[in-house]
PDB file of N, CA and C in Angstrom:
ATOM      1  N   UNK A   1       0.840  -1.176   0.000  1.00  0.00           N
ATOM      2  CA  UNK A   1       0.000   0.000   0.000  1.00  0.00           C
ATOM      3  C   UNK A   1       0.887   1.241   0.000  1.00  0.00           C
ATOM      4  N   UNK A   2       0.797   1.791  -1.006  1.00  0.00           N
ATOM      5  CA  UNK A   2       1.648   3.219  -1.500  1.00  0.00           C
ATOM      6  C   UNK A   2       0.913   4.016  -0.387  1.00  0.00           C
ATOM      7  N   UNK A   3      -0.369   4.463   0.237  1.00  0.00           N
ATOM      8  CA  UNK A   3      -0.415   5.681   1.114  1.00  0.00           C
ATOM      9  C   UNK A   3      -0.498   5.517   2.585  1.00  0.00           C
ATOM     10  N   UNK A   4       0.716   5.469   3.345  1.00  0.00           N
ATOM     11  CA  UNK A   4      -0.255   5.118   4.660  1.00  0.00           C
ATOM     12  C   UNK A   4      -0.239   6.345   5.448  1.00  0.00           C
ATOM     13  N   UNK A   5       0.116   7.764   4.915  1.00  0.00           N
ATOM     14  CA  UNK A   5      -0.702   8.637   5.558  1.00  0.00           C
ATOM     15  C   UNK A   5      -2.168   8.585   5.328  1.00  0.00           C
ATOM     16  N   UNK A   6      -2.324   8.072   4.437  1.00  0.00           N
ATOM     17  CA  UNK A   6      -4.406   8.102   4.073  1.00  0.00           C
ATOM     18  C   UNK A   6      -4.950   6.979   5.144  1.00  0.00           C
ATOM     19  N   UNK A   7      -4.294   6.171   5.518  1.00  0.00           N
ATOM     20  CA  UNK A   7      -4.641   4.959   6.227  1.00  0.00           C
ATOM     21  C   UNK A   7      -4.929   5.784   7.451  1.00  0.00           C
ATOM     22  N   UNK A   8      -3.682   6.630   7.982  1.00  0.00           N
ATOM     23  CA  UNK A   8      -3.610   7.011   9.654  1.00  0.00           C
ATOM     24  C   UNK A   8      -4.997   8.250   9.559  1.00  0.00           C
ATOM     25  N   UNK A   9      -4.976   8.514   8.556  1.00  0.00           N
ATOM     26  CA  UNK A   9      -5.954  10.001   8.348  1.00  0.00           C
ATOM     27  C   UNK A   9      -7.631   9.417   8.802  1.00  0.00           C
ATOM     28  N   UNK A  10      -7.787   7.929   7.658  1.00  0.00           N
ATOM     29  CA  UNK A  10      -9.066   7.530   8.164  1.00  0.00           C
ATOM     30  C   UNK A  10      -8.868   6.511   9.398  1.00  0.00           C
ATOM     31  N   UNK A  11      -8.245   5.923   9.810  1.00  0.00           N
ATOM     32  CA  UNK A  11      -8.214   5.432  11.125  1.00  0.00           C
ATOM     33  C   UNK A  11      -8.568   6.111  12.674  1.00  0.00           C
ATOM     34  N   UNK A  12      -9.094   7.600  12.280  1.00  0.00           N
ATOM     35  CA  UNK A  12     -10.038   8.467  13.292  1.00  0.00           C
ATOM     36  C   UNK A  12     -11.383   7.998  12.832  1.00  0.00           C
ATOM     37  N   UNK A  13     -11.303   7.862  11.614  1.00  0.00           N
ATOM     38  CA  UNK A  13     -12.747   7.628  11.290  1.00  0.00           C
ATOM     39  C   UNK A  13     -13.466   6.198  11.648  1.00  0.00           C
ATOM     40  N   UNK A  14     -12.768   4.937  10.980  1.00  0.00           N
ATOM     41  CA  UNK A  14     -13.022   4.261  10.809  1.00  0.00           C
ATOM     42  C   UNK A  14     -12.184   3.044  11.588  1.00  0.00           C
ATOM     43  N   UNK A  15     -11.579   1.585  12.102  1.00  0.00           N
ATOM     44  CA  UNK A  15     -11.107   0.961  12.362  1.00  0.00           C
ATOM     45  C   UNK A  15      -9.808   0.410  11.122  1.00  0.00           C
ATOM     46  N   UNK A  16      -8.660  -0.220  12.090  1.00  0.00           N
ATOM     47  CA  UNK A  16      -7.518  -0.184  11.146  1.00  0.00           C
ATOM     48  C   UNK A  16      -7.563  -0.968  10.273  1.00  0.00           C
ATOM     49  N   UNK A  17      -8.165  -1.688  10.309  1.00  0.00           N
ATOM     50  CA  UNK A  17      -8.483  -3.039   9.187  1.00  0.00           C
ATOM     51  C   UNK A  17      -9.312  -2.186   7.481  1.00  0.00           C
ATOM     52  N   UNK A  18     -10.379  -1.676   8.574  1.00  0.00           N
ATOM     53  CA  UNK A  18     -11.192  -0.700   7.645  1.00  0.00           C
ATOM     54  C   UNK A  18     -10.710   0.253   6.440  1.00  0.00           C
ATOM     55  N   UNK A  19     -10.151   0.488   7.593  1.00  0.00           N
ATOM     56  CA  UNK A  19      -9.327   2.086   6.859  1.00  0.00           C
ATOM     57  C   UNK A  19      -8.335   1.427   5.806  1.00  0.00           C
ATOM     58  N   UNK A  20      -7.538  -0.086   6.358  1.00  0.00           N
ATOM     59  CA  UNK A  20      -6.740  -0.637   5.458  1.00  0.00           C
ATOM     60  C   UNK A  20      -7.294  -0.952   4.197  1.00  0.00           C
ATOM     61  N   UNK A  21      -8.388  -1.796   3.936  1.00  0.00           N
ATOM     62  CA  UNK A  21      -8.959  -1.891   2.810  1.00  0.00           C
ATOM     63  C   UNK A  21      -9.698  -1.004   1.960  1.00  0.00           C
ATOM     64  N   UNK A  22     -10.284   0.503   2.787  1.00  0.00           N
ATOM     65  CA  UNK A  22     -10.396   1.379   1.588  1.00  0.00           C
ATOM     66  C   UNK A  22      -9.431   1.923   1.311  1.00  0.00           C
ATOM     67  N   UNK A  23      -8.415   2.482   1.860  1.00  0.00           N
ATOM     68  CA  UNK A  23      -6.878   3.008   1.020  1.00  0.00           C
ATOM     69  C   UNK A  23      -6.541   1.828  -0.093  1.00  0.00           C
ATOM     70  N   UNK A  24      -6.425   0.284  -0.290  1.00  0.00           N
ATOM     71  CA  UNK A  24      -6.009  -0.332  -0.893  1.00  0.00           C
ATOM     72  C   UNK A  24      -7.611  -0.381  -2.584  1.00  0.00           C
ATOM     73  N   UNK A  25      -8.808  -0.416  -1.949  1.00  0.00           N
ATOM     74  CA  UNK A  25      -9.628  -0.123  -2.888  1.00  0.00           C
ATOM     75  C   UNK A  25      -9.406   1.013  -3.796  1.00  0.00           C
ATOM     76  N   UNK A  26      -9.219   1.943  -3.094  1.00  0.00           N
ATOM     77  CA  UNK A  26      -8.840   3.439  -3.600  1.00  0.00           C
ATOM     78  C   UNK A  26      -7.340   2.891  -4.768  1.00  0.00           C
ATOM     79  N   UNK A  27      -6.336   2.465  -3.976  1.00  0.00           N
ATOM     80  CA  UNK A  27      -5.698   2.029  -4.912  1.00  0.00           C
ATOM     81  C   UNK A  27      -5.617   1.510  -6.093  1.00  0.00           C
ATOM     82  N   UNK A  28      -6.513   0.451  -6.076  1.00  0.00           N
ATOM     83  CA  UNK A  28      -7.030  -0.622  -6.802  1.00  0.00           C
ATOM     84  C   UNK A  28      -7.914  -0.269  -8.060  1.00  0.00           C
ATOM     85  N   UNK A  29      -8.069  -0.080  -8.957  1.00  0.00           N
ATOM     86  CA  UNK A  29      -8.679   0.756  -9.925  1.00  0.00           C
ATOM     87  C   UNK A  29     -10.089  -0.401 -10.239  1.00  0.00           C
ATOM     88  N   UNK A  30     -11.065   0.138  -9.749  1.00  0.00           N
ATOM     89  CA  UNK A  30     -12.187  -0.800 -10.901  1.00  0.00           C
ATOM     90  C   UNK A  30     -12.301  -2.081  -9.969  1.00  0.00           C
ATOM     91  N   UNK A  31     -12.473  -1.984  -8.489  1.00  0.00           N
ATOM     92  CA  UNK A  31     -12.747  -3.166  -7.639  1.00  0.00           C
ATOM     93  C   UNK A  31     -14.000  -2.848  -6.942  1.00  0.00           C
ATOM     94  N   UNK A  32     -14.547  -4.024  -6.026  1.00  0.00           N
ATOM     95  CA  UNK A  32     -15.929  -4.024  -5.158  1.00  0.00           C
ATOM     96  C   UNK A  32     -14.966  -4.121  -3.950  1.00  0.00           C
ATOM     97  N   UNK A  33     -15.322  -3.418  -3.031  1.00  0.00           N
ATOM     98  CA  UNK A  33     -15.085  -3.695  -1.399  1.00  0.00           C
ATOM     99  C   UNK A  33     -16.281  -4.528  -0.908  1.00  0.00           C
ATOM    100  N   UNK A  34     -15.532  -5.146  -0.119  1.00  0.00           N
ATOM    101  CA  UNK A  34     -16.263  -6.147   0.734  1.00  0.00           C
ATOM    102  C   UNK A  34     -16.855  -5.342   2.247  1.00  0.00           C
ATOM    103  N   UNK A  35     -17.616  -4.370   2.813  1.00  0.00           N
ATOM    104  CA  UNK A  35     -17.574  -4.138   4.069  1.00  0.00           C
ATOM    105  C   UNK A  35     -18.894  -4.128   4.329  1.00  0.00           C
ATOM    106  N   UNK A  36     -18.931  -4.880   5.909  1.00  0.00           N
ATOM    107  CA  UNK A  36     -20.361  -4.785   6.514  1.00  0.00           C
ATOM    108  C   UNK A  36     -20.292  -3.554   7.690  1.00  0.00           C
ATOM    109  N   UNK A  37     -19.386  -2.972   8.434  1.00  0.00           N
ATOM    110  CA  UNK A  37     -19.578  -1.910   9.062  1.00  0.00           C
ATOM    111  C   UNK A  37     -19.936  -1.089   8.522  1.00  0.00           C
ATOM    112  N   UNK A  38     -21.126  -0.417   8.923  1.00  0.00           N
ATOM    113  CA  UNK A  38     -22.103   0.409   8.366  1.00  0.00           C
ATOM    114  C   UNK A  38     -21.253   1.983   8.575  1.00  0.00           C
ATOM    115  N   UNK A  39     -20.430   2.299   9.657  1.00  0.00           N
ATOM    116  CA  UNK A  39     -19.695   3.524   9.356  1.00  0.00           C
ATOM    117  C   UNK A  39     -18.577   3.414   8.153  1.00  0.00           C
ATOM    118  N   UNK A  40     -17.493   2.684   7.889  1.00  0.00           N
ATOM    119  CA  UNK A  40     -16.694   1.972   7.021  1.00  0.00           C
ATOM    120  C   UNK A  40     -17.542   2.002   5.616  1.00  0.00           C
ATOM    121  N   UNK A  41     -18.794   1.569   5.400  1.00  0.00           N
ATOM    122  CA  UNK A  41     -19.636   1.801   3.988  1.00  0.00           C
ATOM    123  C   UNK A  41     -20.406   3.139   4.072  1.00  0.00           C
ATOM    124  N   UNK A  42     -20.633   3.256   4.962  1.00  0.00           N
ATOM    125  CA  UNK A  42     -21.280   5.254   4.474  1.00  0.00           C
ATOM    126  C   UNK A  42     -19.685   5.755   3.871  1.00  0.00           C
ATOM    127  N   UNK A  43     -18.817   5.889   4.454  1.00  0.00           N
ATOM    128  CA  UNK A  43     -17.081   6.506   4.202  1.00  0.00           C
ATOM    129  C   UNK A  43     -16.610   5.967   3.044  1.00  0.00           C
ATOM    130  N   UNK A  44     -16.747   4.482   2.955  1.00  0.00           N
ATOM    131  CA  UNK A  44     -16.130   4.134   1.515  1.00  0.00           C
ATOM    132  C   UNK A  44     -17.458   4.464   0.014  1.00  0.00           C
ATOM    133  N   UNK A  45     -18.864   4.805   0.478  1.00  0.00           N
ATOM    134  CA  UNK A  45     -19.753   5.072  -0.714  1.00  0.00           C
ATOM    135  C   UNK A  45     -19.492   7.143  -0.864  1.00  0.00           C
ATOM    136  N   UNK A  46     -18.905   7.649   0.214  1.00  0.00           N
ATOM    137  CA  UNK A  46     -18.384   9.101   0.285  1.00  0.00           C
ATOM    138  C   UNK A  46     -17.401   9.342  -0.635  1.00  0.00           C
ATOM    139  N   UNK A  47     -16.440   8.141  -0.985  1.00  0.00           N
ATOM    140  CA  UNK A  47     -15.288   8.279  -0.921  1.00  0.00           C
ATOM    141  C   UNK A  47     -15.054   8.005  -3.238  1.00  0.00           C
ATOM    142  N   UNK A  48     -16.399   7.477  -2.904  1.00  0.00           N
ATOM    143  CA  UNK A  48     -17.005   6.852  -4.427  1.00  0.00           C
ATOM    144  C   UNK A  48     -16.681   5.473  -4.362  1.00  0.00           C
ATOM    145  N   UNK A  49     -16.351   4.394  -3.864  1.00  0.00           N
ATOM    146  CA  UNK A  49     -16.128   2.940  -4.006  1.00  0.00           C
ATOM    147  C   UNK A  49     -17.150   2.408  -4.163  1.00  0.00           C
ATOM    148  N   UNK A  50     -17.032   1.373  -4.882  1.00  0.00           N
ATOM    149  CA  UNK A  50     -17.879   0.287  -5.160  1.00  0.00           C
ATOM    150  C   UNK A  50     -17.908  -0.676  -4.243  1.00  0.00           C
ATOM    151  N   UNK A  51     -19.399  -0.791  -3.602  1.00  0.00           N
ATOM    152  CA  UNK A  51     -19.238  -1.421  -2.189  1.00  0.00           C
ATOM    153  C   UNK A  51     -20.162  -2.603  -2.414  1.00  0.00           C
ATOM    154  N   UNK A  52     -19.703  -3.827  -1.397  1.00  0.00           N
ATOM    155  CA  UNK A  52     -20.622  -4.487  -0.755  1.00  0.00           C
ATOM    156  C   UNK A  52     -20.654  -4.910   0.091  1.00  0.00           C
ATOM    157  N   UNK A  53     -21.714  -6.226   0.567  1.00  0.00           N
ATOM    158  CA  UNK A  53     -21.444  -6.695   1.858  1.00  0.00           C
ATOM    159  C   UNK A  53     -21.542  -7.857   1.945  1.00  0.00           C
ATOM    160  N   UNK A  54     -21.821  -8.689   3.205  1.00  0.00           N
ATOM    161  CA  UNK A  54     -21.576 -10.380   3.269  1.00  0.00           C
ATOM    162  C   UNK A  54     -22.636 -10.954   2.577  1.00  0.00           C
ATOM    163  N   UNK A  55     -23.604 -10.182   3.208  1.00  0.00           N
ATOM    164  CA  UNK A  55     -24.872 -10.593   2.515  1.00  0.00           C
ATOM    165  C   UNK A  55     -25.311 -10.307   0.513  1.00  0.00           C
ATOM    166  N   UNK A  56     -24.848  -9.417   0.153  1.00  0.00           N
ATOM    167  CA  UNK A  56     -24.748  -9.274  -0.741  1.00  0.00           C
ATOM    168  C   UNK A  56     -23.579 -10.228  -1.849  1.00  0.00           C
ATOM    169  N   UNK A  57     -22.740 -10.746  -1.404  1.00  0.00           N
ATOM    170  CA  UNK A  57     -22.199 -11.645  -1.838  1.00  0.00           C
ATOM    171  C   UNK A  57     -22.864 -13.158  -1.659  1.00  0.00           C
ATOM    172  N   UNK A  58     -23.351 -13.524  -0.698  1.00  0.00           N
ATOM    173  CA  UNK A  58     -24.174 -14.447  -0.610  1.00  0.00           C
ATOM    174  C   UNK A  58     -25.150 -14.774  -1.304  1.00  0.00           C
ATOM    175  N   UNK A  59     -25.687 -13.440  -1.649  1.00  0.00           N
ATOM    176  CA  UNK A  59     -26.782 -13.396  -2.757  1.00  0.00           C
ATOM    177  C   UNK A  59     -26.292 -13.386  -4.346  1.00  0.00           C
ATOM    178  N   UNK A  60     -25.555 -12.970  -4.685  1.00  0.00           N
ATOM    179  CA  UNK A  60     -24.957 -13.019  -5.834  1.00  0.00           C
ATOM    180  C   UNK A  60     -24.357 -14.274  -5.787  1.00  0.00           C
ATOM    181  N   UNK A  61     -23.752 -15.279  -4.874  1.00  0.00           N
ATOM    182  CA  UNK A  61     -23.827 -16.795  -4.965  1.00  0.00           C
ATOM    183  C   UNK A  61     -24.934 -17.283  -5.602  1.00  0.00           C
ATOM    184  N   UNK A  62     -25.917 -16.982  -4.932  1.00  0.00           N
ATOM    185  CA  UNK A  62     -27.360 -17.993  -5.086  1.00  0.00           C
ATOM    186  C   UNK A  62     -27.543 -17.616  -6.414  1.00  0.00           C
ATOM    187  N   UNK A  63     -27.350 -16.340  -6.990  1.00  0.00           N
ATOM    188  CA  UNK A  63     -27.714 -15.998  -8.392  1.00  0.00           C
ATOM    189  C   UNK A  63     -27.395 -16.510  -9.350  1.00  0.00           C
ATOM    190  N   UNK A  64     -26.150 -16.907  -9.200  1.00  0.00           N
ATOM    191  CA  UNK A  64     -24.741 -17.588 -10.182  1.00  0.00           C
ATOM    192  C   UNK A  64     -25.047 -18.888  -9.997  1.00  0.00           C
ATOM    193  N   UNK A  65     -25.669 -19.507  -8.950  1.00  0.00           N
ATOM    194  CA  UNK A  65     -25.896 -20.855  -9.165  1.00  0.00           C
ATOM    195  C   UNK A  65     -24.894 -21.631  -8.164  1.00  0.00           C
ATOM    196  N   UNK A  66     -24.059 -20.880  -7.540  1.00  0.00           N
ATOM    197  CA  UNK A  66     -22.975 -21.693  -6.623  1.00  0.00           C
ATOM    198  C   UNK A  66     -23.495 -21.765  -5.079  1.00  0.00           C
ATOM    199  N   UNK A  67     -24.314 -21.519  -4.649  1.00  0.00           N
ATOM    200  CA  UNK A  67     -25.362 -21.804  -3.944  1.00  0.00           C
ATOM    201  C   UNK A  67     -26.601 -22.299  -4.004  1.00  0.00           C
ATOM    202  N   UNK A  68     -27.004 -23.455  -3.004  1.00  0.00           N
ATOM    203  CA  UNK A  68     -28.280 -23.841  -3.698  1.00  0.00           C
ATOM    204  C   UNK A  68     -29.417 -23.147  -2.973  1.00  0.00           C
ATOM    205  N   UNK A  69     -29.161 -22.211  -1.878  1.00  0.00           N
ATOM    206  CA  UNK A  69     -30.303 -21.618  -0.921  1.00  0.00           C
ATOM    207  C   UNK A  69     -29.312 -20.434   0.157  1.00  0.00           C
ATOM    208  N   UNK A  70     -29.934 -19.314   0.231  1.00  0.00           N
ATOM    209  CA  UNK A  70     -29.355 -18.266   0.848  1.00  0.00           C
ATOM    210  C   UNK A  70     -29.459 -18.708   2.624  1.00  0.00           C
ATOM    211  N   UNK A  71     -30.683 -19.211   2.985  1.00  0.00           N
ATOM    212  CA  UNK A  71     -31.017 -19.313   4.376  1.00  0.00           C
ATOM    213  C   UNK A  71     -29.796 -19.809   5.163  1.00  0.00           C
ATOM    214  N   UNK A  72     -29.654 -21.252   4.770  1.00  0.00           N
ATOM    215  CA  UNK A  72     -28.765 -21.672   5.318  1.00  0.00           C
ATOM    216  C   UNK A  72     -27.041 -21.022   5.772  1.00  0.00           C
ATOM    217  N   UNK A  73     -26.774 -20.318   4.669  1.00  0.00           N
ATOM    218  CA  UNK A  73     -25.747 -19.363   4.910  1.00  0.00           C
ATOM    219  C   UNK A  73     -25.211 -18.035   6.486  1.00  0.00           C
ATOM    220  N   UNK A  74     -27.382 -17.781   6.124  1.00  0.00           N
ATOM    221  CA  UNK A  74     -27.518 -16.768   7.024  1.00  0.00           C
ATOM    222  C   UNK A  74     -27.290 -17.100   7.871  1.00  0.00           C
ATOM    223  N   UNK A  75     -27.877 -18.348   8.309  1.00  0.00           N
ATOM    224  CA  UNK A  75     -27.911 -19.166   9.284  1.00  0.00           C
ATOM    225  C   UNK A  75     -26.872 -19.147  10.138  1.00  0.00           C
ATOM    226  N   UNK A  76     -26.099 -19.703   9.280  1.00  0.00           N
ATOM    227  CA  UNK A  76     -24.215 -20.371   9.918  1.00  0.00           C
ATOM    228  C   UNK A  76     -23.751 -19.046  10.144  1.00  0.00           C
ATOM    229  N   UNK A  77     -23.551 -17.931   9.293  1.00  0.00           N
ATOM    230  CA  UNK A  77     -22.961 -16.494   9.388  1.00  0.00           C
ATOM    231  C   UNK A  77     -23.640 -16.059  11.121  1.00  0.00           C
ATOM    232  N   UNK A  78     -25.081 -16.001  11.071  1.00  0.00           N
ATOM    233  CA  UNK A  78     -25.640 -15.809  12.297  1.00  0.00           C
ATOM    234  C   UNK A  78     -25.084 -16.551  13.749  1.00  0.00           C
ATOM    235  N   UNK A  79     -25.128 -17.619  13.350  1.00  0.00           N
ATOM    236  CA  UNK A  79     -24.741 -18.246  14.614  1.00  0.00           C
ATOM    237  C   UNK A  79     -22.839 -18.297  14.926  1.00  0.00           C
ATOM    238  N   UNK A  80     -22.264 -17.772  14.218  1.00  0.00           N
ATOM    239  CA  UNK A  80     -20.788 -17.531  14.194  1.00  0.00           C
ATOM    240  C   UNK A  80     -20.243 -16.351  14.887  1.00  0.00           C
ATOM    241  N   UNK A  81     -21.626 -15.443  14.542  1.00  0.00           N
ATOM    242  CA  UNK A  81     -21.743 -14.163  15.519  1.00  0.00           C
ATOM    243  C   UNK A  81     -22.167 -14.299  16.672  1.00  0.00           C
ATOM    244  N   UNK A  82     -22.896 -14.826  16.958  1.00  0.00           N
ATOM    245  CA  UNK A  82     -23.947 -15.064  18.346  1.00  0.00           C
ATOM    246  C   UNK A  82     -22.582 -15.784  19.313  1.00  0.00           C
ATOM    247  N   UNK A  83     -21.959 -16.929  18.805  1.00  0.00           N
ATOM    248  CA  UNK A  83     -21.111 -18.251  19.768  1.00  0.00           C
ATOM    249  C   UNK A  83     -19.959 -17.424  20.152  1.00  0.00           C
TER     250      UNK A  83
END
């Protein structure tokens, strides 16, 4: 990652992981971010990135056919959070 003053700049904003992957999106010409923190995606859709989230990838599984049912996913994702 060529900027890590941009990293330390949004790391008030956002968490370091966070902040790591939109400086590297930003980098990255013509990519989707992956983020479910809802402060982290208001900042990276500010910022103009192309965003998504867990769930939204999950769903674009089921679309493509590499899933045979979304529930179950939720499911396991859900209970990974909860344990």
């Amino acid at each position: 990652m060529k900027n890590k003053n941009y990293i330390i700049e949004l790391e008030n904003i956002v968490d370091k992981g966070e902040a790591s992957a939109i400086v590297l999106a930003v980098e990255v010409k013509d990519c989707v971010i992956i983020i479910d923190d809802l402060k982290a995606r208001n900042l990276a859709e500010r910022i103009g990135l192309n965003i998504t989230d867990t769930l939204g990838i999950i769903l674009k599984a089921k679309q493509k056919g590499l899933i045979a049912s979304v529930k179950p996913m939720i499911f396991k994702l859900r209970k990974q959070i909860l344990d």
